[in-house]
N, C-alpha and C. Protein backbone atom coordinates (compact mmCIF):
# COMPACT_ATOMS: atom_id res chain seq x y z
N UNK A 1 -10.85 -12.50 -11.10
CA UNK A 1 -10.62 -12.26 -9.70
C UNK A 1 -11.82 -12.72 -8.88
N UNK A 2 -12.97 -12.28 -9.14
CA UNK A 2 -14.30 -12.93 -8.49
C UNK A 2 -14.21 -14.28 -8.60
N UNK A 3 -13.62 -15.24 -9.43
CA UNK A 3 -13.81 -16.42 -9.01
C UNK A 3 -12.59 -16.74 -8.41
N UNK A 4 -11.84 -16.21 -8.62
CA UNK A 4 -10.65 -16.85 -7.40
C UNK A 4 -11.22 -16.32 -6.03
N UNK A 5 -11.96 -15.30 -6.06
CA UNK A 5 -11.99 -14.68 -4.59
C UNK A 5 -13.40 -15.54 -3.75
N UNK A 6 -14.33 -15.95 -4.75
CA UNK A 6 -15.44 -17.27 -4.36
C UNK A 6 -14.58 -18.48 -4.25
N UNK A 7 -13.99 -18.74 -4.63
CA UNK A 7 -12.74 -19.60 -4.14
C UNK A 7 -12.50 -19.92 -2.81
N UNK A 8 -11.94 -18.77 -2.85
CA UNK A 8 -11.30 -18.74 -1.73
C UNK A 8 -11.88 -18.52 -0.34
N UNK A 9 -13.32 -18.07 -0.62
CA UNK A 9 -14.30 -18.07 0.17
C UNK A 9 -14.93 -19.09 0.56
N UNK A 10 -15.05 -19.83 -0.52
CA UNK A 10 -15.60 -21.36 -0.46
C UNK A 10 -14.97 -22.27 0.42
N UNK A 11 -13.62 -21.57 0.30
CA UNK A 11 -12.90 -22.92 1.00
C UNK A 11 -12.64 -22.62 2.66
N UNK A 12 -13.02 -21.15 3.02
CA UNK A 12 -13.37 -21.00 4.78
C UNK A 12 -14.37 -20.99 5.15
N UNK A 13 -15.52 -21.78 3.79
CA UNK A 13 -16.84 -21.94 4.61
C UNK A 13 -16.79 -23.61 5.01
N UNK A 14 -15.88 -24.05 4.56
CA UNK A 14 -15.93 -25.38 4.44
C UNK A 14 -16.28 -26.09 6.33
N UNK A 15 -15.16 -25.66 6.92
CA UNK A 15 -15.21 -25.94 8.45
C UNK A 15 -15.88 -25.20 9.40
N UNK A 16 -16.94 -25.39 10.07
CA UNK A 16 -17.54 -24.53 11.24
C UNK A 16 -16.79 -24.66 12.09
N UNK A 17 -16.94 -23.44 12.86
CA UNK A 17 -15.92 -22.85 13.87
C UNK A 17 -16.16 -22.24 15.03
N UNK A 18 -15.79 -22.56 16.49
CA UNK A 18 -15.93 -21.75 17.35
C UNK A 18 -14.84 -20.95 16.99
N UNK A 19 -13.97 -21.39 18.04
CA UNK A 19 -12.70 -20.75 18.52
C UNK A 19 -11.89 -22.44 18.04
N UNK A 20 -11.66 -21.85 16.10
CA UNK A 20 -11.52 -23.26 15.42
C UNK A 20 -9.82 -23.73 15.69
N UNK A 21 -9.52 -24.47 15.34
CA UNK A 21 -7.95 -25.30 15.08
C UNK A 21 -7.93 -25.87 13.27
N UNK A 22 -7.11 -25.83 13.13
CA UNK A 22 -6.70 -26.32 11.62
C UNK A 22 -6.08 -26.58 11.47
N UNK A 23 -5.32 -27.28 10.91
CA UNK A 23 -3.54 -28.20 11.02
C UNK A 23 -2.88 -27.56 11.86
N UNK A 24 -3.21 -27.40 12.99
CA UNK A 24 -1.95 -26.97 14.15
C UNK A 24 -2.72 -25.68 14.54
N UNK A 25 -3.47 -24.60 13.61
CA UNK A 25 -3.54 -22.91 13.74
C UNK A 25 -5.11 -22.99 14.56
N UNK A 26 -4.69 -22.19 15.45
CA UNK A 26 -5.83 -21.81 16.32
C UNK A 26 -6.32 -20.46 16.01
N UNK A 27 -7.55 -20.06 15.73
CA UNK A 27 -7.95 -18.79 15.41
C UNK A 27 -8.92 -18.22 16.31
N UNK A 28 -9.18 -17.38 16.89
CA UNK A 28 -10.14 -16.95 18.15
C UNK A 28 -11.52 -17.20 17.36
N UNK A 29 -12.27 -17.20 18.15
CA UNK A 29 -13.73 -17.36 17.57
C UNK A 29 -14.21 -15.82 17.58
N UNK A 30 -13.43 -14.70 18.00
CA UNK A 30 -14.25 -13.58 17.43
C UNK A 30 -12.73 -12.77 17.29
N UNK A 31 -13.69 -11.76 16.53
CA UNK A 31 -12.93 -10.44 15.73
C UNK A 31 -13.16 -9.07 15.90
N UNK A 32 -12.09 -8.20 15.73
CA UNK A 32 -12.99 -6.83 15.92
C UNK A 32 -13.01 -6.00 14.97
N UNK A 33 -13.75 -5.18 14.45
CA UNK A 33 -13.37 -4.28 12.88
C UNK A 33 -14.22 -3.14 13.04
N UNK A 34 -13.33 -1.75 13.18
CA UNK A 34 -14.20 -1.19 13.37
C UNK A 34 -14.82 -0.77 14.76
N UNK A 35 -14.24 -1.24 15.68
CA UNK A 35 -16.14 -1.63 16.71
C UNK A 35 -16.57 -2.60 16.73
N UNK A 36 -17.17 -3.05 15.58
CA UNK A 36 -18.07 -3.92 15.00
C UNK A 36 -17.48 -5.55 16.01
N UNK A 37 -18.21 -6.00 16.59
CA UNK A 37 -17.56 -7.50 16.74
C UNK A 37 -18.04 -8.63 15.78
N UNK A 38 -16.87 -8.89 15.37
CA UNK A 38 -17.54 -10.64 13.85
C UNK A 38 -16.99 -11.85 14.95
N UNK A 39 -17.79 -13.00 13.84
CA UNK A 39 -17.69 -13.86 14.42
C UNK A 39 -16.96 -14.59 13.39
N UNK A 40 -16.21 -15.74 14.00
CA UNK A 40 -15.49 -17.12 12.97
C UNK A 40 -16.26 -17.51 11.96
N UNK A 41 -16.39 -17.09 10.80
CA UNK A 41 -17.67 -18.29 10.39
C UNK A 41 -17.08 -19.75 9.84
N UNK A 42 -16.04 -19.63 9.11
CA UNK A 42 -14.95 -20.58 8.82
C UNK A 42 -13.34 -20.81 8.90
N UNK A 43 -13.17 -21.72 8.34
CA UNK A 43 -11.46 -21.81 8.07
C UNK A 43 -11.28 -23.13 7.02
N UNK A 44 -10.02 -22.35 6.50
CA UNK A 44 -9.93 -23.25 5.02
C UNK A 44 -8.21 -23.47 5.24
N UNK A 45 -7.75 -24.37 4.39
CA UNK A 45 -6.41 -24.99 4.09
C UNK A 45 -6.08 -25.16 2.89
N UNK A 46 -4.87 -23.88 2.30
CA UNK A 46 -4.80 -24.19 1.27
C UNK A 46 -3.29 -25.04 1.38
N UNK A 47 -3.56 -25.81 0.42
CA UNK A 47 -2.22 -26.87 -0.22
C UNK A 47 -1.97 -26.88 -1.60
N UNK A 48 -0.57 -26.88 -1.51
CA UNK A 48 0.00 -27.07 -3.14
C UNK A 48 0.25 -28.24 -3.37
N UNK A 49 0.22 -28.94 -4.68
CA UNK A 49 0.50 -30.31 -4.60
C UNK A 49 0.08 -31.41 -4.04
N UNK A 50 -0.80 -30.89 -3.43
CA UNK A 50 -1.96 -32.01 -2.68
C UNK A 50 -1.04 -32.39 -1.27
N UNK A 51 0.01 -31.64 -0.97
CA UNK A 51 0.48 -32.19 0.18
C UNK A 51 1.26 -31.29 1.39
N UNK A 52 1.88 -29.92 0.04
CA UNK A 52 2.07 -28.73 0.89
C UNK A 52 1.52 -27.98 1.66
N UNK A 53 1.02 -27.77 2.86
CA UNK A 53 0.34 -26.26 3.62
C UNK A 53 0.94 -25.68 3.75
N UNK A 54 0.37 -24.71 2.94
CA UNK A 54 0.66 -23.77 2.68
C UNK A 54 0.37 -22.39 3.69
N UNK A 55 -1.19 -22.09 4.00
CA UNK A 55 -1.83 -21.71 4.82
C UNK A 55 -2.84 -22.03 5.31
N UNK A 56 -3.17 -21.45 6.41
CA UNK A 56 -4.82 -21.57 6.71
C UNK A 56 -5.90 -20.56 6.92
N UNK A 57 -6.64 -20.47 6.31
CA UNK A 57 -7.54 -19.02 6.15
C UNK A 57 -8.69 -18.92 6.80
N UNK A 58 -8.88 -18.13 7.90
CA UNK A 58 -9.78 -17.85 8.65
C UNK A 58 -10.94 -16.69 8.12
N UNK A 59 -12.50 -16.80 8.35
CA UNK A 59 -13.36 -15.92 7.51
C UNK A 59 -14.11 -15.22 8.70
N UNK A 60 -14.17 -13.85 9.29
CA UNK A 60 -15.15 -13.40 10.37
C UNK A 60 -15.97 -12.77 9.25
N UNK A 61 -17.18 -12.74 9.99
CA UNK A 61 -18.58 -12.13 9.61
C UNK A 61 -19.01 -11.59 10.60
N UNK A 62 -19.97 -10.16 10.76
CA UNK A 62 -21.07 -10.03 11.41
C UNK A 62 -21.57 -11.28 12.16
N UNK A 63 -22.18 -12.13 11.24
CA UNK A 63 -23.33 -13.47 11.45
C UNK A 63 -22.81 -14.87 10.78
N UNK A 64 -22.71 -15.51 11.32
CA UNK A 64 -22.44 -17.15 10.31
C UNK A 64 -23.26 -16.73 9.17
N UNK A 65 -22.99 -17.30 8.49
CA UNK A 65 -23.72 -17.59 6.78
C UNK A 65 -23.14 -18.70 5.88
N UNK A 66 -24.15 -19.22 5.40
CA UNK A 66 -23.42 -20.71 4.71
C UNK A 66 -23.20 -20.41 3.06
N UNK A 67 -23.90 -19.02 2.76
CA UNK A 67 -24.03 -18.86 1.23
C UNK A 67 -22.82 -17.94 0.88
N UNK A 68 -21.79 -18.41 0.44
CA UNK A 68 -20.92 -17.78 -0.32
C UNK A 68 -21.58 -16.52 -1.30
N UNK A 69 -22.13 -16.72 -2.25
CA UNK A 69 -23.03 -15.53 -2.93
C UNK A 69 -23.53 -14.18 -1.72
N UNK A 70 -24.41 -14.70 -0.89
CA UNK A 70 -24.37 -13.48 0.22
C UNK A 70 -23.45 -13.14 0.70
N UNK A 71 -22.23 -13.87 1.33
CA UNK A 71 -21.19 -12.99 1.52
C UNK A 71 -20.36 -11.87 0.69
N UNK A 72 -20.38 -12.86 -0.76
CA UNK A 72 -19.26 -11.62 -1.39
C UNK A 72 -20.37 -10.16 -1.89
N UNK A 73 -21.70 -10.69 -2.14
CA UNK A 73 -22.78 -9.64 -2.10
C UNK A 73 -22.88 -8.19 -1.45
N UNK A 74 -22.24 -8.73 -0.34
CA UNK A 74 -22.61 -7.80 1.45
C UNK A 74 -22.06 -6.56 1.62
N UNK A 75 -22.18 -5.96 2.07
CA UNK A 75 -21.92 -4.57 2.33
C UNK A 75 -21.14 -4.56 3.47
N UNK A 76 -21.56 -5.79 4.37
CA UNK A 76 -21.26 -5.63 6.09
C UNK A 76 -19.74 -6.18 6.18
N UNK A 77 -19.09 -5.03 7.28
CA UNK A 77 -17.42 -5.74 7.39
C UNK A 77 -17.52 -7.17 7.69
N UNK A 78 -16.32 -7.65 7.13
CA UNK A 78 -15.87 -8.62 7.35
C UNK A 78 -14.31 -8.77 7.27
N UNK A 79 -13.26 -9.73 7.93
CA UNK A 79 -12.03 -9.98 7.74
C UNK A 79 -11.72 -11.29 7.44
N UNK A 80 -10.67 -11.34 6.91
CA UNK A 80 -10.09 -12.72 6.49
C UNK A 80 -8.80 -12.43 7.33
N UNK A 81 -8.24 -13.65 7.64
CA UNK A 81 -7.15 -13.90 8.37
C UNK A 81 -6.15 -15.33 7.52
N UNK A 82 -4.92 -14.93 7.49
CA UNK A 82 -4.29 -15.97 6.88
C UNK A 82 -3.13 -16.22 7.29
N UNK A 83 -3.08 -17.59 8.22
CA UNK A 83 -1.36 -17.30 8.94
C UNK A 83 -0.82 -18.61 7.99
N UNK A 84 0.14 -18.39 7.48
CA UNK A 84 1.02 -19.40 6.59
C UNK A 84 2.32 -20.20 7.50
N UNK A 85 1.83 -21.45 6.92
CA UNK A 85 2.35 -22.70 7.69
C UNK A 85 3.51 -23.25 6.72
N UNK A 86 3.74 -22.36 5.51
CA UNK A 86 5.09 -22.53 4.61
C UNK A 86 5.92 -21.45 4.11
N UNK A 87 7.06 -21.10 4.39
CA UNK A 87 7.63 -20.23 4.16
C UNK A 87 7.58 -19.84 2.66
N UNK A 88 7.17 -18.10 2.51
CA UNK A 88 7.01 -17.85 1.23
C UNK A 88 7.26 -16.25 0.96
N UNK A 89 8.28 -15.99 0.32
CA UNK A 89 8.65 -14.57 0.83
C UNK A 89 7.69 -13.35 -0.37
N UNK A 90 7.90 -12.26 0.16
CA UNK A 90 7.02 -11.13 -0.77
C UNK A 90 6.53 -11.42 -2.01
N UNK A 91 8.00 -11.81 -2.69
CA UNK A 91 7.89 -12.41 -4.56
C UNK A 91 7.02 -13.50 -4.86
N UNK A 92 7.50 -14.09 -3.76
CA UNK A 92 6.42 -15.65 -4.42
C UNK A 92 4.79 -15.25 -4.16
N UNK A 93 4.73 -14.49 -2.95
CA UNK A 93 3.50 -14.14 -2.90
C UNK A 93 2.79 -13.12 -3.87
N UNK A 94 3.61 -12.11 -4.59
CA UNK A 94 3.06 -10.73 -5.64
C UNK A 94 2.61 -12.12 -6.92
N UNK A 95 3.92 -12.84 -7.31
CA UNK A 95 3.35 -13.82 -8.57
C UNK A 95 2.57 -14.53 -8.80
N UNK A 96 2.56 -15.20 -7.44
CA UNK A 96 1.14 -15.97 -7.29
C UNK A 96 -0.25 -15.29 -6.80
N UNK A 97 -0.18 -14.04 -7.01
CA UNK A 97 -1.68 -14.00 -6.87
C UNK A 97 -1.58 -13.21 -7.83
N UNK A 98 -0.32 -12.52 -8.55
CA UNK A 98 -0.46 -12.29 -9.75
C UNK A 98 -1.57 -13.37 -11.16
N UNK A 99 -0.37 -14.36 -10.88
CA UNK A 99 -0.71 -15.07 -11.71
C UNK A 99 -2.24 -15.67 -11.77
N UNK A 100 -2.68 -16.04 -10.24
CA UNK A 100 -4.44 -16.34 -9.95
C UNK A 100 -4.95 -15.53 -10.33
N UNK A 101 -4.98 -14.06 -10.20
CA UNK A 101 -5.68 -13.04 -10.56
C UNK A 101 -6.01 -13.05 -12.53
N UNK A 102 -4.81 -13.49 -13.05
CA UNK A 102 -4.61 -12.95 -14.54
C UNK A 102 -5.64 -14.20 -14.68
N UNK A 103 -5.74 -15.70 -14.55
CA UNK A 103 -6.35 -16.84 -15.03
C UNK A 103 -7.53 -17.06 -14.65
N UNK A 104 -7.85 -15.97 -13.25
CA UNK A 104 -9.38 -16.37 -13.37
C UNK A 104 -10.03 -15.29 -13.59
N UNK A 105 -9.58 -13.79 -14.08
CA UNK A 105 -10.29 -12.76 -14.84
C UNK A 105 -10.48 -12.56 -15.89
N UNK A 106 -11.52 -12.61 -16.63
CA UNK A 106 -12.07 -12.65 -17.65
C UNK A 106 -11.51 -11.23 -18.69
């Protein structure tokens, strides 16, 4: 699970972000949690098949940060946001992260 979840982290540090766009998805440049206000730090695109989008995953933080390791480290809230750009109902979603979960936990 930790490496699917650095994964998946990796891949919304990829794009810096105000108030970013990503194949079509606009995500505000801030967040609220808590009180707390975060900021965008990234956004990622996942694809199946090298051609499906699937979704696009937005990362708030406290603070930008470029180190994946400090983020999943952190103590401090943070949210992920994921609006899906391919229809995929409950099931497909329990199996497939079923299945990510079983192959990248040790």
């Amino acid at each position: 699970m930790r490496i699917r979840a650095t994964a998946l982290l990796a891949l919304t540090l990829v794009a810096p972000a105000g108030a970013g766009t990503l194949a079509g998805v606009t995500l505000p440049d801030k967040a609220e949690i808590k009180g707390q206000s975060l900021v965008l730090d990234g956004m990622g695109l996942r694809k199946e098949y090298a051609f499906v989008k699937v979704y696009v995953g937005g990362l708030y933080l406290q603070q930008k940060e470029k180190s994946a390791a400090k983020v999943m480290s952190s103590d401090e809230p943070r949210r992920m946001v994921m609006h899906f750009l391919y229809s995929v109902n409950k099931d497909q979603m329990c199996t497939a992260w079923s299945e990510g979960l079983e192959r990248n936990t040790p």
